[in-house]
N, C-alpha and C. Protein backbone atom coordinates (compact mmCIF):
# COMPACT_ATOMS: atom_id res chain seq x y z
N UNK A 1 13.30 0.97 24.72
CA UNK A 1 12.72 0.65 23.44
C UNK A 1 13.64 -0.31 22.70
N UNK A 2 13.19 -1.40 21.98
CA UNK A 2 13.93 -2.08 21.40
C UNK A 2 13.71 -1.92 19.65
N UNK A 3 15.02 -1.82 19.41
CA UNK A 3 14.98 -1.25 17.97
C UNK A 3 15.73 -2.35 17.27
N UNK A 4 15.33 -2.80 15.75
CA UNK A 4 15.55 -3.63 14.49
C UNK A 4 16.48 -2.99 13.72
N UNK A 5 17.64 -3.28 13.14
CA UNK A 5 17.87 -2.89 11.80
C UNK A 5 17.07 -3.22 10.61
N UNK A 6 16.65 -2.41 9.90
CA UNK A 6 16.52 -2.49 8.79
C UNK A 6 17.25 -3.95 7.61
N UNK A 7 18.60 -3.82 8.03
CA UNK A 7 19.51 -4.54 6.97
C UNK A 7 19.16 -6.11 7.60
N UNK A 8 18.44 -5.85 8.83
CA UNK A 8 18.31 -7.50 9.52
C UNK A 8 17.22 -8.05 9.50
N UNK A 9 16.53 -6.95 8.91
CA UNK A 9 14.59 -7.78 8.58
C UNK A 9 14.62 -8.43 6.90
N UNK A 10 13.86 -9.31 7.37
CA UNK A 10 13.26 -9.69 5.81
C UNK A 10 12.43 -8.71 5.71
N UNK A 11 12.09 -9.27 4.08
CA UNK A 11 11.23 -8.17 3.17
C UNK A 11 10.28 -8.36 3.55
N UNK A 12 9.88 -9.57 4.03
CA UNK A 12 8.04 -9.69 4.71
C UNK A 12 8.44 -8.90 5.88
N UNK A 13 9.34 -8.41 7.13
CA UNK A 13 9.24 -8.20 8.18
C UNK A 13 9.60 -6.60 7.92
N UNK A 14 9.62 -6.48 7.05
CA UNK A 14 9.82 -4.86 6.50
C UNK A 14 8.26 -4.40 6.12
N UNK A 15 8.23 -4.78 5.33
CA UNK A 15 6.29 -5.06 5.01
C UNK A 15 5.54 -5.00 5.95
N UNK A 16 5.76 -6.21 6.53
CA UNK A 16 4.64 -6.11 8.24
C UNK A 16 5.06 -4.88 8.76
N UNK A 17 6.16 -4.21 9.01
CA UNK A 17 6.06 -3.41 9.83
C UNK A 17 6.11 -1.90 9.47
N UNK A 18 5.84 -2.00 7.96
CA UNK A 18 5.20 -0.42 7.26
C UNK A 18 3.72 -0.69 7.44
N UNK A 19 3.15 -1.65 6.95
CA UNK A 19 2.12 -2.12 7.20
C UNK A 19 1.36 -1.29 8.24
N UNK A 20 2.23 -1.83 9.84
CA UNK A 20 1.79 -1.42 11.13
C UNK A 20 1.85 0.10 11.29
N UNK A 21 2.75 0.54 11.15
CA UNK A 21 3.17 2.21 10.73
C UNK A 21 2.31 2.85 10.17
N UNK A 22 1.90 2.56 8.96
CA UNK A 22 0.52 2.73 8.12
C UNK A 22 -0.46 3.10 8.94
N UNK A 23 -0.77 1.79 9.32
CA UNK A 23 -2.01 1.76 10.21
C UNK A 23 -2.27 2.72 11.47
N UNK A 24 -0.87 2.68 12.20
CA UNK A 24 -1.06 3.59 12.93
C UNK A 24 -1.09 4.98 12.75
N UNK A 25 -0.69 5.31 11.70
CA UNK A 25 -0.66 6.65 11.31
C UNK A 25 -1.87 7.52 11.21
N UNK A 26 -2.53 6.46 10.49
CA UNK A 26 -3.79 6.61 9.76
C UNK A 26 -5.12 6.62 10.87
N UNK A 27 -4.58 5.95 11.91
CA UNK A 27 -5.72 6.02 13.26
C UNK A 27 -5.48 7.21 13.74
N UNK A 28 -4.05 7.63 13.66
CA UNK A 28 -4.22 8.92 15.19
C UNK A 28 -3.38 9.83 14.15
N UNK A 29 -3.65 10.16 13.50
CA UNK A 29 -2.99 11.56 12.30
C UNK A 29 -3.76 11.66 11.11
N UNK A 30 -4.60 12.91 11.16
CA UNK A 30 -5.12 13.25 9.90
C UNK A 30 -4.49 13.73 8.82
N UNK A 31 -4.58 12.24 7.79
CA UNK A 31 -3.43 12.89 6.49
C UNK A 31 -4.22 13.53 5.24
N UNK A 32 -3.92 14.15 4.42
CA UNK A 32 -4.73 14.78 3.68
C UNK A 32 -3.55 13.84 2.14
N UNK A 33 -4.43 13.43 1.42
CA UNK A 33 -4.04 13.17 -0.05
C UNK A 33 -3.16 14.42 -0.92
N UNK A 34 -1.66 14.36 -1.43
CA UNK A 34 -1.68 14.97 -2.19
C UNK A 34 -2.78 15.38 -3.35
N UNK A 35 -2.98 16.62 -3.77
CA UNK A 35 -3.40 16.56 -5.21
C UNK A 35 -2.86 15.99 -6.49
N UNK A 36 -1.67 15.27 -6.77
CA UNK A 36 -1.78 14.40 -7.62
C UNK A 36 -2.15 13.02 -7.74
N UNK A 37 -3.06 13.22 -6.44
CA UNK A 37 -3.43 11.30 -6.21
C UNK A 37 -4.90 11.13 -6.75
N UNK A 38 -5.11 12.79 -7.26
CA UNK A 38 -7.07 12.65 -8.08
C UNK A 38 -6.85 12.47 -9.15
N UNK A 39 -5.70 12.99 -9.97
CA UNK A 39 -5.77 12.85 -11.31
C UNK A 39 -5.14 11.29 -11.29
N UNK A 40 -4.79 10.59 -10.65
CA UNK A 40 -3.94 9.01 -10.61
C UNK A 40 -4.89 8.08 -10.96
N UNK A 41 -6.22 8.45 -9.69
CA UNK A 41 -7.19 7.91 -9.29
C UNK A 41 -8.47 8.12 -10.79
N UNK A 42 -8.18 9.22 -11.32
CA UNK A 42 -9.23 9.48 -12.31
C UNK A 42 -9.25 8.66 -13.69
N UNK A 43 -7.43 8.69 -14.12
CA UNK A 43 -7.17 8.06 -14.75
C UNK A 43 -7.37 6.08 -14.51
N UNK A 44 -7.37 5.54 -13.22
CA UNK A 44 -7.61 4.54 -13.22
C UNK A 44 -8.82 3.96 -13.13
N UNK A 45 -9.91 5.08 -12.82
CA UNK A 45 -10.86 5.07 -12.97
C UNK A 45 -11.53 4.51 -14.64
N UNK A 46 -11.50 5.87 -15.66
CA UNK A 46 -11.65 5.49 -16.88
C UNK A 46 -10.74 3.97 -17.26
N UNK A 47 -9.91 4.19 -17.03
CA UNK A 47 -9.76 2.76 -17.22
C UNK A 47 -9.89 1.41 -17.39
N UNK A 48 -10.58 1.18 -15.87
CA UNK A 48 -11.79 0.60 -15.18
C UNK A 48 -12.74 0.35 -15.63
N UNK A 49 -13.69 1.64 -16.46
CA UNK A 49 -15.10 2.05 -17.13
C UNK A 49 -14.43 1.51 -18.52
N UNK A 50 -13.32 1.05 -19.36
CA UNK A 50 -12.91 0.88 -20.26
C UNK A 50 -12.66 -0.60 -20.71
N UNK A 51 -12.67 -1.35 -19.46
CA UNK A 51 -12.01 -2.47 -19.43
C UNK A 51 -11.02 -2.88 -19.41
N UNK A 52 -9.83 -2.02 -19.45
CA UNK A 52 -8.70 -2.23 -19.30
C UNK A 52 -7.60 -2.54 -18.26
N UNK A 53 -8.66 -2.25 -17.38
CA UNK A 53 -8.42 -2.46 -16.11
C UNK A 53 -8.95 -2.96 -14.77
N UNK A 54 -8.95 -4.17 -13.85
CA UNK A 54 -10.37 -4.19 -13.00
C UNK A 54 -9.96 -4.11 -11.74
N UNK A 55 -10.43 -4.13 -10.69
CA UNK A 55 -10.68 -3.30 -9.41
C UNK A 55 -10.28 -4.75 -8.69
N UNK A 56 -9.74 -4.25 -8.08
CA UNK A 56 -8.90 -5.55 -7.21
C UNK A 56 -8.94 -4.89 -4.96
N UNK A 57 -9.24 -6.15 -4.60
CA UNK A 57 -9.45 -5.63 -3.24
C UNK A 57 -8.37 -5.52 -2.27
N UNK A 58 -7.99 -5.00 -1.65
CA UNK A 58 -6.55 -4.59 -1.05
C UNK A 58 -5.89 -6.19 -0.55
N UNK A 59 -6.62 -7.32 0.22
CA UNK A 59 -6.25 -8.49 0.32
C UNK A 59 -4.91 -8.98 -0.50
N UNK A 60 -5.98 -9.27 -1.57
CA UNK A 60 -5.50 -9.63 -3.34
C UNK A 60 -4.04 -9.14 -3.61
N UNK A 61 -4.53 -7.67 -3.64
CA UNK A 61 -2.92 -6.53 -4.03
C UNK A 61 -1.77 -7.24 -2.43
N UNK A 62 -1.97 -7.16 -1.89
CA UNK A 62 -1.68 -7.11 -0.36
C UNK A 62 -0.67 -8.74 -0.89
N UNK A 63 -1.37 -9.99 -1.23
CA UNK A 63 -0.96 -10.94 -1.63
C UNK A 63 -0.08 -10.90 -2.78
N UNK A 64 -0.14 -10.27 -3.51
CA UNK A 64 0.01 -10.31 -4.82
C UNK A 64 1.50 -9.46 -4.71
N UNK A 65 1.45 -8.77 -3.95
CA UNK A 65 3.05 -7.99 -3.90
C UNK A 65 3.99 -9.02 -2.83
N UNK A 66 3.44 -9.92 -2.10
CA UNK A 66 3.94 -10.79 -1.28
C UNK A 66 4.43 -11.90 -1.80
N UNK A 67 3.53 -12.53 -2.69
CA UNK A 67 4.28 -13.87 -3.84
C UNK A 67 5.58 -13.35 -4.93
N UNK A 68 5.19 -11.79 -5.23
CA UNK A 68 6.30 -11.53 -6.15
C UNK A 68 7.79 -11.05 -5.50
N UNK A 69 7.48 -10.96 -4.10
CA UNK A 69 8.58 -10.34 -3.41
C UNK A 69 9.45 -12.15 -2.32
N UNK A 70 8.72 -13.14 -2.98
CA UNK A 70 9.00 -14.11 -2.22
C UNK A 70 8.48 -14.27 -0.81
């Protein structure tokens, strides 16, 4: 197996590869949501219904943490 340091990836190559981790997790392990991720979700909800807030598609966010991280 060939293994990375951490201290030797960029922040995009740290990213990509939680990213991948993510993904794989999420295919072959059933995770269950804490319960404080309804009341997170509820609150951003009203929010939302308030205008204060608008609904953005994971792409976007996905980009958007990538320009601010360089």
């Amino acid at each position: 197996m060939i293994t990375i340091s951490p201290e030797k990836m960029t922040t995009a190559e740290k990213l990509s590869a939680m990213e991948a981790l993510w993904n794989n997790l999420c295919q072959h392990s059933p995770l269950e949501s804490p319960g404080w991720h309804e009341a997170v979700l509820t609150s951003r909800e009203q929010q939302r219904k308030k205008g204060s807030q608008s609904p953005m598609d994971w792409e976007t966010a996905k980009q958007n943490i990538r320009n601010k991280i360089g």
